[in-house]
PDB file of N, CA and C in Angstrom:
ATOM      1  N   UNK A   1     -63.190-149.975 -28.761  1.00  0.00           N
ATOM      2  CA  UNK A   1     -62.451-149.018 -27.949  1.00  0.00           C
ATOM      3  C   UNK A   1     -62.788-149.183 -26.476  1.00  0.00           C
ATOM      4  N   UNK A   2     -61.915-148.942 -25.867  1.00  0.00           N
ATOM      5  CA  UNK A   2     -61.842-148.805 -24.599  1.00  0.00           C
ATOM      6  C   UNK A   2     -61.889-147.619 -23.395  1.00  0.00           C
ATOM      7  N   UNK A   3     -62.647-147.443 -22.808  1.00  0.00           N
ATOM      8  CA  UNK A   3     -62.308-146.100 -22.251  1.00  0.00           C
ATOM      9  C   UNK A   3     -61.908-146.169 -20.569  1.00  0.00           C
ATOM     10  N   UNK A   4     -60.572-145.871 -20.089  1.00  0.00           N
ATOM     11  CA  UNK A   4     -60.334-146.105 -18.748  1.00  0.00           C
ATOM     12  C   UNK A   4     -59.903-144.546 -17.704  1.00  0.00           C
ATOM     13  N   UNK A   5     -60.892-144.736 -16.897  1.00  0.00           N
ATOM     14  CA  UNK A   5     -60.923-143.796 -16.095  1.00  0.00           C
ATOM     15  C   UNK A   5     -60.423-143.933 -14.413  1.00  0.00           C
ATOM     16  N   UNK A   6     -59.032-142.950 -13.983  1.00  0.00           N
ATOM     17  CA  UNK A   6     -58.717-143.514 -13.366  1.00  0.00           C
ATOM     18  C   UNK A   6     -59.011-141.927 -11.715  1.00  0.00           C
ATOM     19  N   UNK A   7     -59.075-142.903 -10.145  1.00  0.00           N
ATOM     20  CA  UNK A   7     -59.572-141.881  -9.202  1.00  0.00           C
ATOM     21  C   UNK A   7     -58.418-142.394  -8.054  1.00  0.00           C
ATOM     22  N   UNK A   8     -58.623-141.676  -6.647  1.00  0.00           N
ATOM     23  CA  UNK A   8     -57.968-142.051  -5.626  1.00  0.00           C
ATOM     24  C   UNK A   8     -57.201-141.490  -5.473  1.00  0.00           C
ATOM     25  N   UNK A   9     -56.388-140.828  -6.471  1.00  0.00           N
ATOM     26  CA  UNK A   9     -54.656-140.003  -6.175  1.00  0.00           C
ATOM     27  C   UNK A   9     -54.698-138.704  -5.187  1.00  0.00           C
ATOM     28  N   UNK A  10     -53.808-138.298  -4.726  1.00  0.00           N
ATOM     29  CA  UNK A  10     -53.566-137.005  -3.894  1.00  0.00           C
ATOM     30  C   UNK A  10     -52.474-137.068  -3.038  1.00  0.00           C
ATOM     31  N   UNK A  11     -52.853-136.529  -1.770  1.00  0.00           N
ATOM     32  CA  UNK A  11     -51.162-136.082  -1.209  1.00  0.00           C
ATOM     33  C   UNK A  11     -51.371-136.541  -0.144  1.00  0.00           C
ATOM     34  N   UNK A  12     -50.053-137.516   0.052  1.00  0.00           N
ATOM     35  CA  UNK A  12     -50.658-138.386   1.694  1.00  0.00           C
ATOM     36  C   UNK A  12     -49.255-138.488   2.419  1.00  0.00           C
ATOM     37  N   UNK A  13     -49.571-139.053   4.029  1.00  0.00           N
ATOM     38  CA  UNK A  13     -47.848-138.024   4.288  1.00  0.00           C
ATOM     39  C   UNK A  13     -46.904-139.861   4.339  1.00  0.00           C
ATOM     40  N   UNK A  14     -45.685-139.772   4.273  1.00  0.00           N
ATOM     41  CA  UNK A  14     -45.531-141.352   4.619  1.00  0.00           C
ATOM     42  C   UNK A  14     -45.648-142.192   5.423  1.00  0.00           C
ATOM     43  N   UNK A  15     -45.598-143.422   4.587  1.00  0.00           N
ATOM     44  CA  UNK A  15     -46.317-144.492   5.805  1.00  0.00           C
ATOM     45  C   UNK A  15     -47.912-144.256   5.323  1.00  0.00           C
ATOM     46  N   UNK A  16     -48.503-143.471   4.971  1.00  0.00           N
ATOM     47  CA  UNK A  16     -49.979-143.525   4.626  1.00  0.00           C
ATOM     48  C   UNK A  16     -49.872-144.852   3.750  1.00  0.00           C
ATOM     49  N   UNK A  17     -51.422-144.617   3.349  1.00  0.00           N
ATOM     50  CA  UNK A  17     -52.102-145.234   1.974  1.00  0.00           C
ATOM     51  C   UNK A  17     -53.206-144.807   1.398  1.00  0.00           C
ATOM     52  N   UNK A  18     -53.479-145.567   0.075  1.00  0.00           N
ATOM     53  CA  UNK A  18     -54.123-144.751  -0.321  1.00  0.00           C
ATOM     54  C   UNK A  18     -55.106-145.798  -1.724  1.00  0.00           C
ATOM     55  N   UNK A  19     -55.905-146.296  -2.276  1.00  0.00           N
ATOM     56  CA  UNK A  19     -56.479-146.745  -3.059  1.00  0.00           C
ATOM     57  C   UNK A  19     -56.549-145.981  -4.635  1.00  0.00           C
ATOM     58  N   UNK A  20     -55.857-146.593  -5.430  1.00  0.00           N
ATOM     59  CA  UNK A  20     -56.460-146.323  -6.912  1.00  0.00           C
ATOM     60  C   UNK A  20     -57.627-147.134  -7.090  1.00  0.00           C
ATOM     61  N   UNK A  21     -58.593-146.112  -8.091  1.00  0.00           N
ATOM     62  CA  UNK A  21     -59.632-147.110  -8.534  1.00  0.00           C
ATOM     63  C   UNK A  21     -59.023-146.223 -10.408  1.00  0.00           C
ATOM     64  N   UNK A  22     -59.486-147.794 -10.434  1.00  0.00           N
ATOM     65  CA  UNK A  22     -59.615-147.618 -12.541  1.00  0.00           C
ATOM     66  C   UNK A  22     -60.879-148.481 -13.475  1.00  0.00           C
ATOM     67  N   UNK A  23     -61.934-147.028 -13.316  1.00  0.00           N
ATOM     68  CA  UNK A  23     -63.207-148.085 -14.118  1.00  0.00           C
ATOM     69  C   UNK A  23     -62.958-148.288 -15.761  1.00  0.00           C
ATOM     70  N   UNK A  24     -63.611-149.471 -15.964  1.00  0.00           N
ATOM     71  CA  UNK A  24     -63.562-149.529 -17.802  1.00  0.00           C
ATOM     72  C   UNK A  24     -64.898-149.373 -18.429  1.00  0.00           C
ATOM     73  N   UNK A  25     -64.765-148.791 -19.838  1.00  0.00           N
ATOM     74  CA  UNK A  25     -66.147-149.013 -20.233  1.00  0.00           C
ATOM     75  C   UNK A  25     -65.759-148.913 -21.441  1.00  0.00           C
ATOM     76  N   UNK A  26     -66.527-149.106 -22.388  1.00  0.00           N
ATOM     77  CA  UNK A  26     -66.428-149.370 -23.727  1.00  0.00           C
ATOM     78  C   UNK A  26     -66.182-151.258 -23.751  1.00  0.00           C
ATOM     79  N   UNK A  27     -65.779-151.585 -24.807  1.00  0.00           N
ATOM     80  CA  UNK A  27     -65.830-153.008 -25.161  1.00  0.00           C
ATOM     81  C   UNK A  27     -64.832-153.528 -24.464  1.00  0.00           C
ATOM     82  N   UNK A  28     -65.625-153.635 -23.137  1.00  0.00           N
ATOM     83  CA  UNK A  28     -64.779-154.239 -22.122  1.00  0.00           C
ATOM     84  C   UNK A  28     -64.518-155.855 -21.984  1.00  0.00           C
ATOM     85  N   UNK A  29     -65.405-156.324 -23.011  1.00  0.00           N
ATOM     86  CA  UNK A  29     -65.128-157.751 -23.459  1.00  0.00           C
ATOM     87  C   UNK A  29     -63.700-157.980 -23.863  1.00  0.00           C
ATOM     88  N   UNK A  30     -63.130-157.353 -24.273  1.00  0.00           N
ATOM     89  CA  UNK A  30     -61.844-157.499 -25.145  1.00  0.00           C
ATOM     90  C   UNK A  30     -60.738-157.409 -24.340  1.00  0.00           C
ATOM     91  N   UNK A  31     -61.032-156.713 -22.830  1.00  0.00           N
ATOM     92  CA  UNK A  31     -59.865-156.958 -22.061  1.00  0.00           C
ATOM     93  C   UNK A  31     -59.845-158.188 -21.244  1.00  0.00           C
ATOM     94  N   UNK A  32     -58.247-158.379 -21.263  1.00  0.00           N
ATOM     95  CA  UNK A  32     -58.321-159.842 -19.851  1.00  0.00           C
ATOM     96  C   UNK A  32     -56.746-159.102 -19.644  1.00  0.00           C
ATOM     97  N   UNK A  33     -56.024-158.207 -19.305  1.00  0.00           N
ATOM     98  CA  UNK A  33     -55.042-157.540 -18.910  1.00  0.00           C
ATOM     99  C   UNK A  33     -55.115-156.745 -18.341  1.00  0.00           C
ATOM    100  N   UNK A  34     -55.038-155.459 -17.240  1.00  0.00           N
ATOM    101  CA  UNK A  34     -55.064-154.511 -16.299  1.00  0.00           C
ATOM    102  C   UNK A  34     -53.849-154.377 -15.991  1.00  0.00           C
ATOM    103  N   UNK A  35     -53.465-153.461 -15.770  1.00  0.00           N
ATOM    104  CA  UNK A  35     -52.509-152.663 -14.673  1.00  0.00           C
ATOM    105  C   UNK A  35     -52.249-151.397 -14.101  1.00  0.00           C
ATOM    106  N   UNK A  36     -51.207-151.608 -13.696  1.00  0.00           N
ATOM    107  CA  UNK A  36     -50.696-149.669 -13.213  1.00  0.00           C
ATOM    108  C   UNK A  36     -49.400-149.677 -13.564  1.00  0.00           C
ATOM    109  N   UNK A  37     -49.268-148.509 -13.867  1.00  0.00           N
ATOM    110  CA  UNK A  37     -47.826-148.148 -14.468  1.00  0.00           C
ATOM    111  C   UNK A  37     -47.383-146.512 -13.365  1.00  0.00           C
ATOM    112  N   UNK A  38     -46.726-146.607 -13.229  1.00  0.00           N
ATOM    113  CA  UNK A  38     -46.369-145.132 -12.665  1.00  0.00           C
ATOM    114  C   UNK A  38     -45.244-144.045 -13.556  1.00  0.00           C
ATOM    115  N   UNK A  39     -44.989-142.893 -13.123  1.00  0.00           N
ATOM    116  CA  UNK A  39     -44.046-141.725 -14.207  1.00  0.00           C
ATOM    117  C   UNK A  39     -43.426-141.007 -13.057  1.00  0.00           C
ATOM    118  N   UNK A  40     -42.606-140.666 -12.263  1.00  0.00           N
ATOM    119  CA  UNK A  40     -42.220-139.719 -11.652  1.00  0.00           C
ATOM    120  C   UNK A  40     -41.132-138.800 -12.662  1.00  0.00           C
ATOM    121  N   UNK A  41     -41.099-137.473 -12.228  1.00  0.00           N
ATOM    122  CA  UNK A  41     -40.228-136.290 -12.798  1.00  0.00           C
ATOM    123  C   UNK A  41     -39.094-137.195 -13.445  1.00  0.00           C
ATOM    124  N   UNK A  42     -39.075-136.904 -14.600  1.00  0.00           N
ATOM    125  CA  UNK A  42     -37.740-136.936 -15.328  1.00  0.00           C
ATOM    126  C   UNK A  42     -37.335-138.617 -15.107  1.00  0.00           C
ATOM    127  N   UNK A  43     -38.486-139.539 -14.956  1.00  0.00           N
ATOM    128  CA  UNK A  43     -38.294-140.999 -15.052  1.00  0.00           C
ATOM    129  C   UNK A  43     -39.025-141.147 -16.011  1.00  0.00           C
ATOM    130  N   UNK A  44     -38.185-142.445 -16.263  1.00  0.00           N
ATOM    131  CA  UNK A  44     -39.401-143.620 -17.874  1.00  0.00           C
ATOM    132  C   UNK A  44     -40.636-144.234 -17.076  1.00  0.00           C
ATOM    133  N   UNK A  45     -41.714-144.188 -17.765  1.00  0.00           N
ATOM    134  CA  UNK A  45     -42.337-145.090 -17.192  1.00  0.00           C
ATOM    135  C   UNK A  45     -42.445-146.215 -16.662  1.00  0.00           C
ATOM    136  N   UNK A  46     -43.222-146.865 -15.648  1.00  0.00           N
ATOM    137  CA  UNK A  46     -42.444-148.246 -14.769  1.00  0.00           C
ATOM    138  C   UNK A  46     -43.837-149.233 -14.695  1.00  0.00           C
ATOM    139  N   UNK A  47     -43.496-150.238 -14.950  1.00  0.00           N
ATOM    140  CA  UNK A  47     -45.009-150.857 -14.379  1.00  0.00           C
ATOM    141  C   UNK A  47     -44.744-151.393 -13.189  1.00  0.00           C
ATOM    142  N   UNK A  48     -46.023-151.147 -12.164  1.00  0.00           N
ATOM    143  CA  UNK A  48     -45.951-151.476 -11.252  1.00  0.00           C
ATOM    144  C   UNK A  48     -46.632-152.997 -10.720  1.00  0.00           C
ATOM    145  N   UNK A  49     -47.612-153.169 -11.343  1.00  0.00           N
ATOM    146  CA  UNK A  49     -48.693-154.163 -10.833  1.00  0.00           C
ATOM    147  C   UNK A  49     -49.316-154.592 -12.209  1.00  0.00           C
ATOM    148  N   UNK A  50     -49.802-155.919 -12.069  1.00  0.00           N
ATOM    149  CA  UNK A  50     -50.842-156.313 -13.050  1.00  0.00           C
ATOM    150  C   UNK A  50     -51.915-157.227 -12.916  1.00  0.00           C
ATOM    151  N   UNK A  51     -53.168-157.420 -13.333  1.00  0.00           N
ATOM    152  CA  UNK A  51     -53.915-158.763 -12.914  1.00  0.00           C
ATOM    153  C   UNK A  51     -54.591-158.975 -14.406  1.00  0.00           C
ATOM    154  N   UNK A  52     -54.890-160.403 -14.420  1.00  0.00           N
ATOM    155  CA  UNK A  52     -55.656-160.736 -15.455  1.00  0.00           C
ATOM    156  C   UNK A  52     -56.417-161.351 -15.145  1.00  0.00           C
ATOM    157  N   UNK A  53     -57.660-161.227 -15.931  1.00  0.00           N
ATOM    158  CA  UNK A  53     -58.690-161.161 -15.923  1.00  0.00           C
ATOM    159  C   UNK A  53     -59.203-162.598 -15.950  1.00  0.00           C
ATOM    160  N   UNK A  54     -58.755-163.680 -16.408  1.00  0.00           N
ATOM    161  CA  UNK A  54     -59.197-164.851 -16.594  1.00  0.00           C
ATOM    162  C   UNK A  54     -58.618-165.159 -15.587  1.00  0.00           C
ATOM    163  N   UNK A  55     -57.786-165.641 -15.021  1.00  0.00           N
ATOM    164  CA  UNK A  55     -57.293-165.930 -13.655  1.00  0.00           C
ATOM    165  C   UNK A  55     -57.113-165.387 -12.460  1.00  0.00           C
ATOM    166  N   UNK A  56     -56.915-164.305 -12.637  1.00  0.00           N
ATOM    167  CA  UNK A  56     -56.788-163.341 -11.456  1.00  0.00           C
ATOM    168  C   UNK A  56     -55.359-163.676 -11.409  1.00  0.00           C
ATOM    169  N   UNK A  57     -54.591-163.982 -12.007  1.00  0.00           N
ATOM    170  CA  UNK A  57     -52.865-163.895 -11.663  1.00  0.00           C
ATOM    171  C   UNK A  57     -52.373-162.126 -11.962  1.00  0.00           C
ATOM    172  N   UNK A  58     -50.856-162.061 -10.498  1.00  0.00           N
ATOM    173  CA  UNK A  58     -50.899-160.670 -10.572  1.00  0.00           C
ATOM    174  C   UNK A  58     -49.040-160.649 -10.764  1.00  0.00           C
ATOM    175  N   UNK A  59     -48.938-159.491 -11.003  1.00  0.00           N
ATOM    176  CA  UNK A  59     -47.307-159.337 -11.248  1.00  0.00           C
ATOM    177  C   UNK A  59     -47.330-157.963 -10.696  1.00  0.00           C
ATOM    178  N   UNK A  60     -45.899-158.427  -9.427  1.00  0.00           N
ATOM    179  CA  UNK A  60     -45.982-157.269  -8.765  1.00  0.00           C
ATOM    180  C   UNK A  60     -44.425-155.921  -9.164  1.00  0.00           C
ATOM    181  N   UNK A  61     -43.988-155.092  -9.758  1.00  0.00           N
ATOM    182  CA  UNK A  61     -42.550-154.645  -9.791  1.00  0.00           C
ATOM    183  C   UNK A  61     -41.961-154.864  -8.396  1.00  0.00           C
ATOM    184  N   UNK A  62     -40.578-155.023  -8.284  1.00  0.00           N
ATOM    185  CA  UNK A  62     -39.728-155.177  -7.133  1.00  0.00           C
ATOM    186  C   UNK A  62     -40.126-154.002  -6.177  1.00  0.00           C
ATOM    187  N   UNK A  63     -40.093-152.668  -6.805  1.00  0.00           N
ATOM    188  CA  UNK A  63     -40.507-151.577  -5.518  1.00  0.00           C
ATOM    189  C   UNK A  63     -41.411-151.334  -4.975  1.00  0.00           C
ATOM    190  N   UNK A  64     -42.559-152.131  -5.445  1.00  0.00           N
ATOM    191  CA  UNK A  64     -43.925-152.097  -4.755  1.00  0.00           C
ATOM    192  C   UNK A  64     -44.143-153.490  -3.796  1.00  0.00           C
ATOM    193  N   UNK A  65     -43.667-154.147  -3.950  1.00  0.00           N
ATOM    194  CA  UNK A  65     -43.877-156.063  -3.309  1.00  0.00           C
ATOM    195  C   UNK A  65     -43.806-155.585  -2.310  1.00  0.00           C
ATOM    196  N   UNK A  66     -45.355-156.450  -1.622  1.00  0.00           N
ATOM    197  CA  UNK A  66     -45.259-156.330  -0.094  1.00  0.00           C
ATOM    198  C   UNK A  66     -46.124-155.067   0.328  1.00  0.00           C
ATOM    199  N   UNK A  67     -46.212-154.068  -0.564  1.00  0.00           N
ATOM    200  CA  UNK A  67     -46.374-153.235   0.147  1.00  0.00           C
ATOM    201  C   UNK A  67     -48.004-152.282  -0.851  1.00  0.00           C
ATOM    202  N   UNK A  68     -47.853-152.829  -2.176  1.00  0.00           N
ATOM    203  CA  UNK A  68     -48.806-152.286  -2.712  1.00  0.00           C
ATOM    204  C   UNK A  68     -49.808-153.922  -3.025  1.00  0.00           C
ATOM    205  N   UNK A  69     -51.477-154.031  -3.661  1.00  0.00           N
ATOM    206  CA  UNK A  69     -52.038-154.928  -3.803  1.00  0.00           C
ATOM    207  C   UNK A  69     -52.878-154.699  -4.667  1.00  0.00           C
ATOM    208  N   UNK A  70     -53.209-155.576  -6.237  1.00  0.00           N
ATOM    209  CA  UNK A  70     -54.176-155.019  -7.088  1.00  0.00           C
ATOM    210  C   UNK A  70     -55.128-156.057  -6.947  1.00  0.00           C
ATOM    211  N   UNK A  71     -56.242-155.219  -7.267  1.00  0.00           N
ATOM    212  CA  UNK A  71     -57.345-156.569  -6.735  1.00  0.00           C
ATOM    213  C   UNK A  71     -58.380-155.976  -8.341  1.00  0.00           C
ATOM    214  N   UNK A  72     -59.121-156.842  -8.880  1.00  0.00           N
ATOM    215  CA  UNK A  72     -60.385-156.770  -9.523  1.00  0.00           C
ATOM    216  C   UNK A  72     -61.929-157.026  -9.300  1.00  0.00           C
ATOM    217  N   UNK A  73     -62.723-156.103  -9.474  1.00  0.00           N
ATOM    218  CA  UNK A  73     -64.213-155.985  -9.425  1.00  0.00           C
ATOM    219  C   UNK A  73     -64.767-156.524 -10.607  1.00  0.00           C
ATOM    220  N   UNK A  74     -64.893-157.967 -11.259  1.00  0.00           N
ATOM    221  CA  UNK A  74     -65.556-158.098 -12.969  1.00  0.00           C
ATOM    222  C   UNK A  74     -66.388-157.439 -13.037  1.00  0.00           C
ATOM    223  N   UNK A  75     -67.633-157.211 -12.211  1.00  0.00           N
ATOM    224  CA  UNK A  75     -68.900-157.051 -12.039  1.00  0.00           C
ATOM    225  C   UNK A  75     -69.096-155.062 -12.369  1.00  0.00           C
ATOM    226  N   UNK A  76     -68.201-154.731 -11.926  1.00  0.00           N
ATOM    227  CA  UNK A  76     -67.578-153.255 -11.574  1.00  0.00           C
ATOM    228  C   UNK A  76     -66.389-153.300 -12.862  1.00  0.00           C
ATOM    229  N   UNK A  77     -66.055-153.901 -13.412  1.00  0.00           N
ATOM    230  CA  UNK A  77     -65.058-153.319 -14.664  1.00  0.00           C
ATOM    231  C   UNK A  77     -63.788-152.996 -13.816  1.00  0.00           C
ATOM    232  N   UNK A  78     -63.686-152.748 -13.054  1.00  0.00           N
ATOM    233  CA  UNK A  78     -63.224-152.191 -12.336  1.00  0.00           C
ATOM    234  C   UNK A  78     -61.428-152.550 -11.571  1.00  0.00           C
ATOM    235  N   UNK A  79     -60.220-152.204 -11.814  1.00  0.00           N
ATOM    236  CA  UNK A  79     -59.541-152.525 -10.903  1.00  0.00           C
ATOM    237  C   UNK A  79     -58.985-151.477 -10.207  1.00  0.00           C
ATOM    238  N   UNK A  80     -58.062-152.416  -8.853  1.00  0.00           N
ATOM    239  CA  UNK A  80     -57.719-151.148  -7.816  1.00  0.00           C
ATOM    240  C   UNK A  80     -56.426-151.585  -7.266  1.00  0.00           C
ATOM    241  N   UNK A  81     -55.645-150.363  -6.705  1.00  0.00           N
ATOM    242  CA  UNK A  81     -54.239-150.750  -6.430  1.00  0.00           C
ATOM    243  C   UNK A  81     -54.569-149.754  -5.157  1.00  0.00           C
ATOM    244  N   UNK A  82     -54.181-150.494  -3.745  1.00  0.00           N
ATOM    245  CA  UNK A  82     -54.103-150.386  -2.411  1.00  0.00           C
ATOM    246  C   UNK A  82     -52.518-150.265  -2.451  1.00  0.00           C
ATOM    247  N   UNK A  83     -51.965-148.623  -2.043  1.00  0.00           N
ATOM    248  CA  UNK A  83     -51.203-148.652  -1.769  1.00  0.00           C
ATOM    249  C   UNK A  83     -50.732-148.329   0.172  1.00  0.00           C
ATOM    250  N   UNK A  84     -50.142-149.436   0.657  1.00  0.00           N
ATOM    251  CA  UNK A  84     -49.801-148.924   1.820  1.00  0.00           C
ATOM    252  C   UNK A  84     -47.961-148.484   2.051  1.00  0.00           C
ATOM    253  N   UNK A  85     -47.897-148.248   3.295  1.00  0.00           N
ATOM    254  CA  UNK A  85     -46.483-147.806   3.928  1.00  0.00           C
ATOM    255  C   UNK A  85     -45.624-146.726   2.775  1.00  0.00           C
ATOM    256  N   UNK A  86     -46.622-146.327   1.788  1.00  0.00           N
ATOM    257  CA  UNK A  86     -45.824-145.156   1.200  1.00  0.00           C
ATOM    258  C   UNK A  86     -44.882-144.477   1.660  1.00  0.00           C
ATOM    259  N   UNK A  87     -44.392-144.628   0.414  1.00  0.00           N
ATOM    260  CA  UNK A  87     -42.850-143.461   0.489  1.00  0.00           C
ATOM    261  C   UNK A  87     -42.607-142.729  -0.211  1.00  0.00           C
ATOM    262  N   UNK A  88     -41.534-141.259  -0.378  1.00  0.00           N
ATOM    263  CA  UNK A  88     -41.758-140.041  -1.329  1.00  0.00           C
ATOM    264  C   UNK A  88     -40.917-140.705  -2.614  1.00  0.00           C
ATOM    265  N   UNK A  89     -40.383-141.643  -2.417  1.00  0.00           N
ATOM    266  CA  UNK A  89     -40.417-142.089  -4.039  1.00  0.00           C
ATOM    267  C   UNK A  89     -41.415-142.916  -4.709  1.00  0.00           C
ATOM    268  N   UNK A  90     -42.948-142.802  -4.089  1.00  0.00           N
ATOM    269  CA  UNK A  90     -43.655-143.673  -4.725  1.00  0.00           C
ATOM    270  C   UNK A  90     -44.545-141.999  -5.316  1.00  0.00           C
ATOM    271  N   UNK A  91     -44.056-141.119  -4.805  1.00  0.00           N
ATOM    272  CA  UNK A  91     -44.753-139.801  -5.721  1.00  0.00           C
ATOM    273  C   UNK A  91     -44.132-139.645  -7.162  1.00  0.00           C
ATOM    274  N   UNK A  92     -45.597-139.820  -8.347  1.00  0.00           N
ATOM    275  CA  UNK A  92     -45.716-140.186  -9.312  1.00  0.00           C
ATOM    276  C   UNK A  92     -47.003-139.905  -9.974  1.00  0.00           C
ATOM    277  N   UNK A  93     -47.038-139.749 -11.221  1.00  0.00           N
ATOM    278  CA  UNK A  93     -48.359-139.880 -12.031  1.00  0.00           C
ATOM    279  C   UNK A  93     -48.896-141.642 -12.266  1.00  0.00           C
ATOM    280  N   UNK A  94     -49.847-141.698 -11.647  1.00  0.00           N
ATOM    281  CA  UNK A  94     -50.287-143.084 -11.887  1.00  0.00           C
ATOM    282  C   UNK A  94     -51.303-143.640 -13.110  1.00  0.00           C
ATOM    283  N   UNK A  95     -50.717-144.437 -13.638  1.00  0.00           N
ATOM    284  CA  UNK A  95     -51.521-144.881 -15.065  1.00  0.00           C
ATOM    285  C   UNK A  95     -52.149-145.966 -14.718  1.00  0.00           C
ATOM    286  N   UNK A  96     -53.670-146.382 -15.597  1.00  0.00           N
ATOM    287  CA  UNK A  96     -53.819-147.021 -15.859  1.00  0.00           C
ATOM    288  C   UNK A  96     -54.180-147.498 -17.500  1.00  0.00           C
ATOM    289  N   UNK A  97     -54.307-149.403 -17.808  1.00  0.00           N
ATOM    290  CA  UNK A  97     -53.549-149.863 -18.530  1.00  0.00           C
ATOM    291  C   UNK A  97     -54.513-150.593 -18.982  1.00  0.00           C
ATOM    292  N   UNK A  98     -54.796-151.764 -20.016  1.00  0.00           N
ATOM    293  CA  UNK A  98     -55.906-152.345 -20.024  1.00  0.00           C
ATOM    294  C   UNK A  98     -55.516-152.739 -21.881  1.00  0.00           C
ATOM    295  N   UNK A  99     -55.671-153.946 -21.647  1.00  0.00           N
ATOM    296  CA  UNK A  99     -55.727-154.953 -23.237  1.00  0.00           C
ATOM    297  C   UNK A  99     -55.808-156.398 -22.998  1.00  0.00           C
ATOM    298  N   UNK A 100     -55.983-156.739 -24.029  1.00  0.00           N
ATOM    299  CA  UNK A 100     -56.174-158.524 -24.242  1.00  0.00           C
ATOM    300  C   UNK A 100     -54.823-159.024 -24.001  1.00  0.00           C
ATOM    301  N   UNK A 101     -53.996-158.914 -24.529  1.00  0.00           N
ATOM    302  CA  UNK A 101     -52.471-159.458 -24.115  1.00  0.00           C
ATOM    303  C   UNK A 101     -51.345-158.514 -23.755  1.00  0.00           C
ATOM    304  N   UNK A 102     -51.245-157.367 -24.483  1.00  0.00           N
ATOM    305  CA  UNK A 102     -50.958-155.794 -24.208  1.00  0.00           C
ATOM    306  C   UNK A 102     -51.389-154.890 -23.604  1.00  0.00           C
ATOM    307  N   UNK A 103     -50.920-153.892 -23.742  1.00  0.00           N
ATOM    308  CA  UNK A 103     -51.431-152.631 -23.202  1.00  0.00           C
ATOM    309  C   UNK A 103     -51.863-151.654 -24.249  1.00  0.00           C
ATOM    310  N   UNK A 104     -53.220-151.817 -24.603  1.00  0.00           N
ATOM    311  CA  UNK A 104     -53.366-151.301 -25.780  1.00  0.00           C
ATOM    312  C   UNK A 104     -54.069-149.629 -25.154  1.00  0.00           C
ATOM    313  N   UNK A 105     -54.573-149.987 -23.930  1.00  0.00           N
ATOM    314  CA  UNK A 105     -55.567-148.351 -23.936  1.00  0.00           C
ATOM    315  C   UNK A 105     -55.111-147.702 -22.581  1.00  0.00           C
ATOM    316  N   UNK A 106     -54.856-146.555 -22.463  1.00  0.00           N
ATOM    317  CA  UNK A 106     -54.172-145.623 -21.260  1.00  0.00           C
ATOM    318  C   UNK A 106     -55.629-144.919 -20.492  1.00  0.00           C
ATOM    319  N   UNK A 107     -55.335-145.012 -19.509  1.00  0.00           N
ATOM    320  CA  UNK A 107     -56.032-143.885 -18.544  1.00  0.00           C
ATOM    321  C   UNK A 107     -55.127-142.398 -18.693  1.00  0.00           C
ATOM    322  N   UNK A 108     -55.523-141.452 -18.601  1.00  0.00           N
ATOM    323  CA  UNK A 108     -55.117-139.570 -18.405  1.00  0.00           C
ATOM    324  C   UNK A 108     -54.270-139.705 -17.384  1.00  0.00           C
ATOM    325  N   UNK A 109     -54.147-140.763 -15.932  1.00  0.00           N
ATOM    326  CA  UNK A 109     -53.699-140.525 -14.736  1.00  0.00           C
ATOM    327  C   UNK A 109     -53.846-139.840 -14.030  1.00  0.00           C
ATOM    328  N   UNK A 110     -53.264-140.501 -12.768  1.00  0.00           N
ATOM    329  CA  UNK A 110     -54.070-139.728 -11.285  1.00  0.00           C
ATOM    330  C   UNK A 110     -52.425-139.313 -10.414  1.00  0.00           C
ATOM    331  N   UNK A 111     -52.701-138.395  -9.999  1.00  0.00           N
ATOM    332  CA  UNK A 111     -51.207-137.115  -9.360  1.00  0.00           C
ATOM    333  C   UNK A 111     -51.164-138.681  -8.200  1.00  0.00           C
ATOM    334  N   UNK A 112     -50.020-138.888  -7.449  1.00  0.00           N
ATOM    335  CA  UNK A 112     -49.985-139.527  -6.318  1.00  0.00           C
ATOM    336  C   UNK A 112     -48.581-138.507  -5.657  1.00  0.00           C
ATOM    337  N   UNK A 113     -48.961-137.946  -4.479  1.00  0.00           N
ATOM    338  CA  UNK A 113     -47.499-137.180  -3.948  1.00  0.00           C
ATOM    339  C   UNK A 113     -47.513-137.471  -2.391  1.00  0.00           C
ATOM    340  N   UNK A 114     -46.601-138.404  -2.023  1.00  0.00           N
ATOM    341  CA  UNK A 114     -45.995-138.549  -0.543  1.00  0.00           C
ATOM    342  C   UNK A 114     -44.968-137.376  -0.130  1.00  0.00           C
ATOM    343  N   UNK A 115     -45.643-136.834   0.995  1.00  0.00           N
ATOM    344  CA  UNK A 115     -44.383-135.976   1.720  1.00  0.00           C
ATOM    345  C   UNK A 115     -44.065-136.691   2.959  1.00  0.00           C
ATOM    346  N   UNK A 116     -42.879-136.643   2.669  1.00  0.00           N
ATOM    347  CA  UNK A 116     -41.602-137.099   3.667  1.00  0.00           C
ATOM    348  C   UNK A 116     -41.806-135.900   4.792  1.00  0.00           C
TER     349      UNK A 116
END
């Protein structure tokens, strides 16, 4: 099992930024997948970003390119999504994600709200 705990979210005005962090623990051997997924009101969930773990290759969604960046800590379990030039449609519940080829284990999520 996996356990992912995710920090950083709150209310920032646009044009801010702002850092997710998402630590892992439990049998963190078993992951080489990470990401973030986001939820806003009355949307499906979206993935936004991803990195893996054996390469560090990342996949970015179209509405974040350019403007958001996920980076990994091995040492720290740890990954993080730098979001800059926010906008009030990037206000959302932010997930994080974590499996060997899937997305097998969820973070609770962290509030993210841009005011315009």
């Amino acid at each position: 099992q996996v356990q992912l705990v995710e920090s950083g979210g709150g209310l920032v005005q646009a044009g801010g930024s702002l850092r997710l962090s998402c630590v892992a623990s439990g049998s963190t051997s078993s992951i080489n997948l990470m990401g973030w997924f986001r939820q806003a009101p009355g949307k499906e969930r979206e993935a936004e970003a991803s990195i893996r773990w054996s390469d560090g290759s990342t996949y970015y969604g179209d509405s974040v390119k350019g403007r958001f960046t996920i980076s990994r800590d091995n040492a720290k379990n740890t990954v993080y999504l730098q979001m800059n030039s926010l906008k009030s449609e990037d206000t959302a519940v932010y997930y994080c994600a974590a499996g060997k080829s899937q997305y097998d284990y969820w973070g609770q999520g962290t509030q993210v709200t841009v005011s315009s």
